[in-house]
N, C-alpha and C. Protein backbone atom coordinates (compact mmCIF):
# COMPACT_ATOMS: atom_id res chain seq x y z
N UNK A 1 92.93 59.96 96.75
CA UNK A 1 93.93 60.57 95.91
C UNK A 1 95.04 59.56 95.67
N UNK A 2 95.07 59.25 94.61
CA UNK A 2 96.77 58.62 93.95
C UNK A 2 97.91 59.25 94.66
N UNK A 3 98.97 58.36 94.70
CA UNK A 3 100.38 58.48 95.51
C UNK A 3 101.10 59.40 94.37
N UNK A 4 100.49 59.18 92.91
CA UNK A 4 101.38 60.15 92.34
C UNK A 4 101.11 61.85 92.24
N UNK A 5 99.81 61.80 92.13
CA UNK A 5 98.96 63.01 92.36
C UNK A 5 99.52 63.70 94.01
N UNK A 6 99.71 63.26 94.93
CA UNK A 6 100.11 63.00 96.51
C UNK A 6 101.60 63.66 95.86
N UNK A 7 102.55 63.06 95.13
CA UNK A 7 103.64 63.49 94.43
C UNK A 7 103.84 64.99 93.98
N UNK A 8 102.85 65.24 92.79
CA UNK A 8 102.97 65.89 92.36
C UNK A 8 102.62 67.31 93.20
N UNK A 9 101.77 67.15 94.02
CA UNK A 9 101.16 68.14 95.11
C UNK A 9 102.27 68.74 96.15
N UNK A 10 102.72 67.91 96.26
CA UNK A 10 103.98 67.99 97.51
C UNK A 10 105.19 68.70 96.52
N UNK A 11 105.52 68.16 95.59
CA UNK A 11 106.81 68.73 94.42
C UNK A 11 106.30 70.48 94.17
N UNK A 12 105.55 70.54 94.08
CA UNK A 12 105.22 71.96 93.66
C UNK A 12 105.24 72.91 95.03
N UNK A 13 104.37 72.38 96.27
CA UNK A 13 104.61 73.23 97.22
C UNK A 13 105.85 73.42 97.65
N UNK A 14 106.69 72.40 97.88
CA UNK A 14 108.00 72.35 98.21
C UNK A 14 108.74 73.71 97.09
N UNK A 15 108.67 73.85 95.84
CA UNK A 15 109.06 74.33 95.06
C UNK A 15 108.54 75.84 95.46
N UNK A 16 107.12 76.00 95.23
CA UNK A 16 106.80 77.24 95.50
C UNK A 16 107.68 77.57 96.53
N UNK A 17 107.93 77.03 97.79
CA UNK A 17 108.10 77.53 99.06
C UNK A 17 109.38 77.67 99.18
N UNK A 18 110.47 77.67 98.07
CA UNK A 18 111.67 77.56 98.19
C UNK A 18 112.30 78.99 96.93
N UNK A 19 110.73 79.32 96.29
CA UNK A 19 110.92 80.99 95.48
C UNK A 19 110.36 81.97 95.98
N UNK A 20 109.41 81.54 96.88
CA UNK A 20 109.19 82.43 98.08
C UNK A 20 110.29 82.84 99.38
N UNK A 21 110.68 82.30 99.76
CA UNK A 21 112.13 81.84 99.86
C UNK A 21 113.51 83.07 100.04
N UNK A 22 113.36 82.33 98.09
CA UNK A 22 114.31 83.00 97.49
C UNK A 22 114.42 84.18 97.05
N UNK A 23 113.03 84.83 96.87
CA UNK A 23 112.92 86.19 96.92
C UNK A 23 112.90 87.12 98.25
N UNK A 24 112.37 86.22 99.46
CA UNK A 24 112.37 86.74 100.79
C UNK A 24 114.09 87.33 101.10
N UNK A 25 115.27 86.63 100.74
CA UNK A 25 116.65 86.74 100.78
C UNK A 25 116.81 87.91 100.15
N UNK A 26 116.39 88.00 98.72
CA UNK A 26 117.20 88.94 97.93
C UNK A 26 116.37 90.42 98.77
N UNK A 27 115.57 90.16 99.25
CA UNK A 27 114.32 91.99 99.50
C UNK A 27 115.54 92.23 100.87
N UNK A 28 115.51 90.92 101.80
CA UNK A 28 116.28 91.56 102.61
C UNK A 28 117.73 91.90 102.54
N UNK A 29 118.54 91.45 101.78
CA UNK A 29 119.76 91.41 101.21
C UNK A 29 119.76 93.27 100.29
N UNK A 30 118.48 93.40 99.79
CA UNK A 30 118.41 94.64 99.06
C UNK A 30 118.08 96.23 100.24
N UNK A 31 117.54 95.63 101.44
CA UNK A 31 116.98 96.69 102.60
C UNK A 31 118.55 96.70 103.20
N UNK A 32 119.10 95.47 103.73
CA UNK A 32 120.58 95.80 103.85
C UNK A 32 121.41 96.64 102.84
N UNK A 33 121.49 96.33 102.16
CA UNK A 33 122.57 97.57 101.02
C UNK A 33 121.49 98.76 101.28
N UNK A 34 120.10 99.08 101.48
CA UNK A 34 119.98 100.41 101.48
C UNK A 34 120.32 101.02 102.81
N UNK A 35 119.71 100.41 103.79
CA UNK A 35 120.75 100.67 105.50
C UNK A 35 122.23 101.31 105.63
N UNK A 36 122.92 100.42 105.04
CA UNK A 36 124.48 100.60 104.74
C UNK A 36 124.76 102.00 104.30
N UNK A 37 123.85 102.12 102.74
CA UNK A 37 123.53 103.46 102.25
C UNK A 37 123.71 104.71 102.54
N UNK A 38 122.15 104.60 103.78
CA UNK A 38 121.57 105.88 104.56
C UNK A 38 122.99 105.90 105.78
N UNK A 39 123.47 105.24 106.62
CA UNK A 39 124.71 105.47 107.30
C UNK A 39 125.74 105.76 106.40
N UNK A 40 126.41 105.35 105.43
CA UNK A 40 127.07 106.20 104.75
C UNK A 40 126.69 107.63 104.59
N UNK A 41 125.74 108.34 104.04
CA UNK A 41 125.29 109.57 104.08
C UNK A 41 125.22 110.32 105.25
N UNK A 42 124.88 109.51 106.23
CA UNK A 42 124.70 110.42 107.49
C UNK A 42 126.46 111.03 108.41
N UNK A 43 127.51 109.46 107.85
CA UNK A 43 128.52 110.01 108.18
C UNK A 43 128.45 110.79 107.57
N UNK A 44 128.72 111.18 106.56
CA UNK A 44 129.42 111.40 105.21
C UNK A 44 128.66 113.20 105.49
N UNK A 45 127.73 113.47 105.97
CA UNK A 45 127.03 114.99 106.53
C UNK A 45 127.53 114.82 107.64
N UNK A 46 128.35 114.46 108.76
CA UNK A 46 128.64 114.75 110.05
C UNK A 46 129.95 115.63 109.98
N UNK A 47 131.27 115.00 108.60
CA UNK A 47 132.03 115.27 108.42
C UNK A 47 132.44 117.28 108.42
């Protein structure tokens, strides 16, 4: 295999693995705000 092909192989995984990533953040960033949520409600019925 060519060093640039070797290049191009490595540029893309790196890439993939950094929108995999970046979506892994936002799902958990989105399960946090729903957490937050469901405890708001549960005070919010204790009252």
């Amino acid at each position: 295999m060519s060093t640039f092909i070797k290049r191009i192989v490595v540029v893309v995984f790196v890439t993939a693995l950094l929108v995999i990533v970046g979506f892994g953040c936002n799902t958990a960033h989105g399960f946090g705000k729903d957490v937050e949520k469901a405890g708001e409600g549960i005070q919010n019925g204790t009252k």
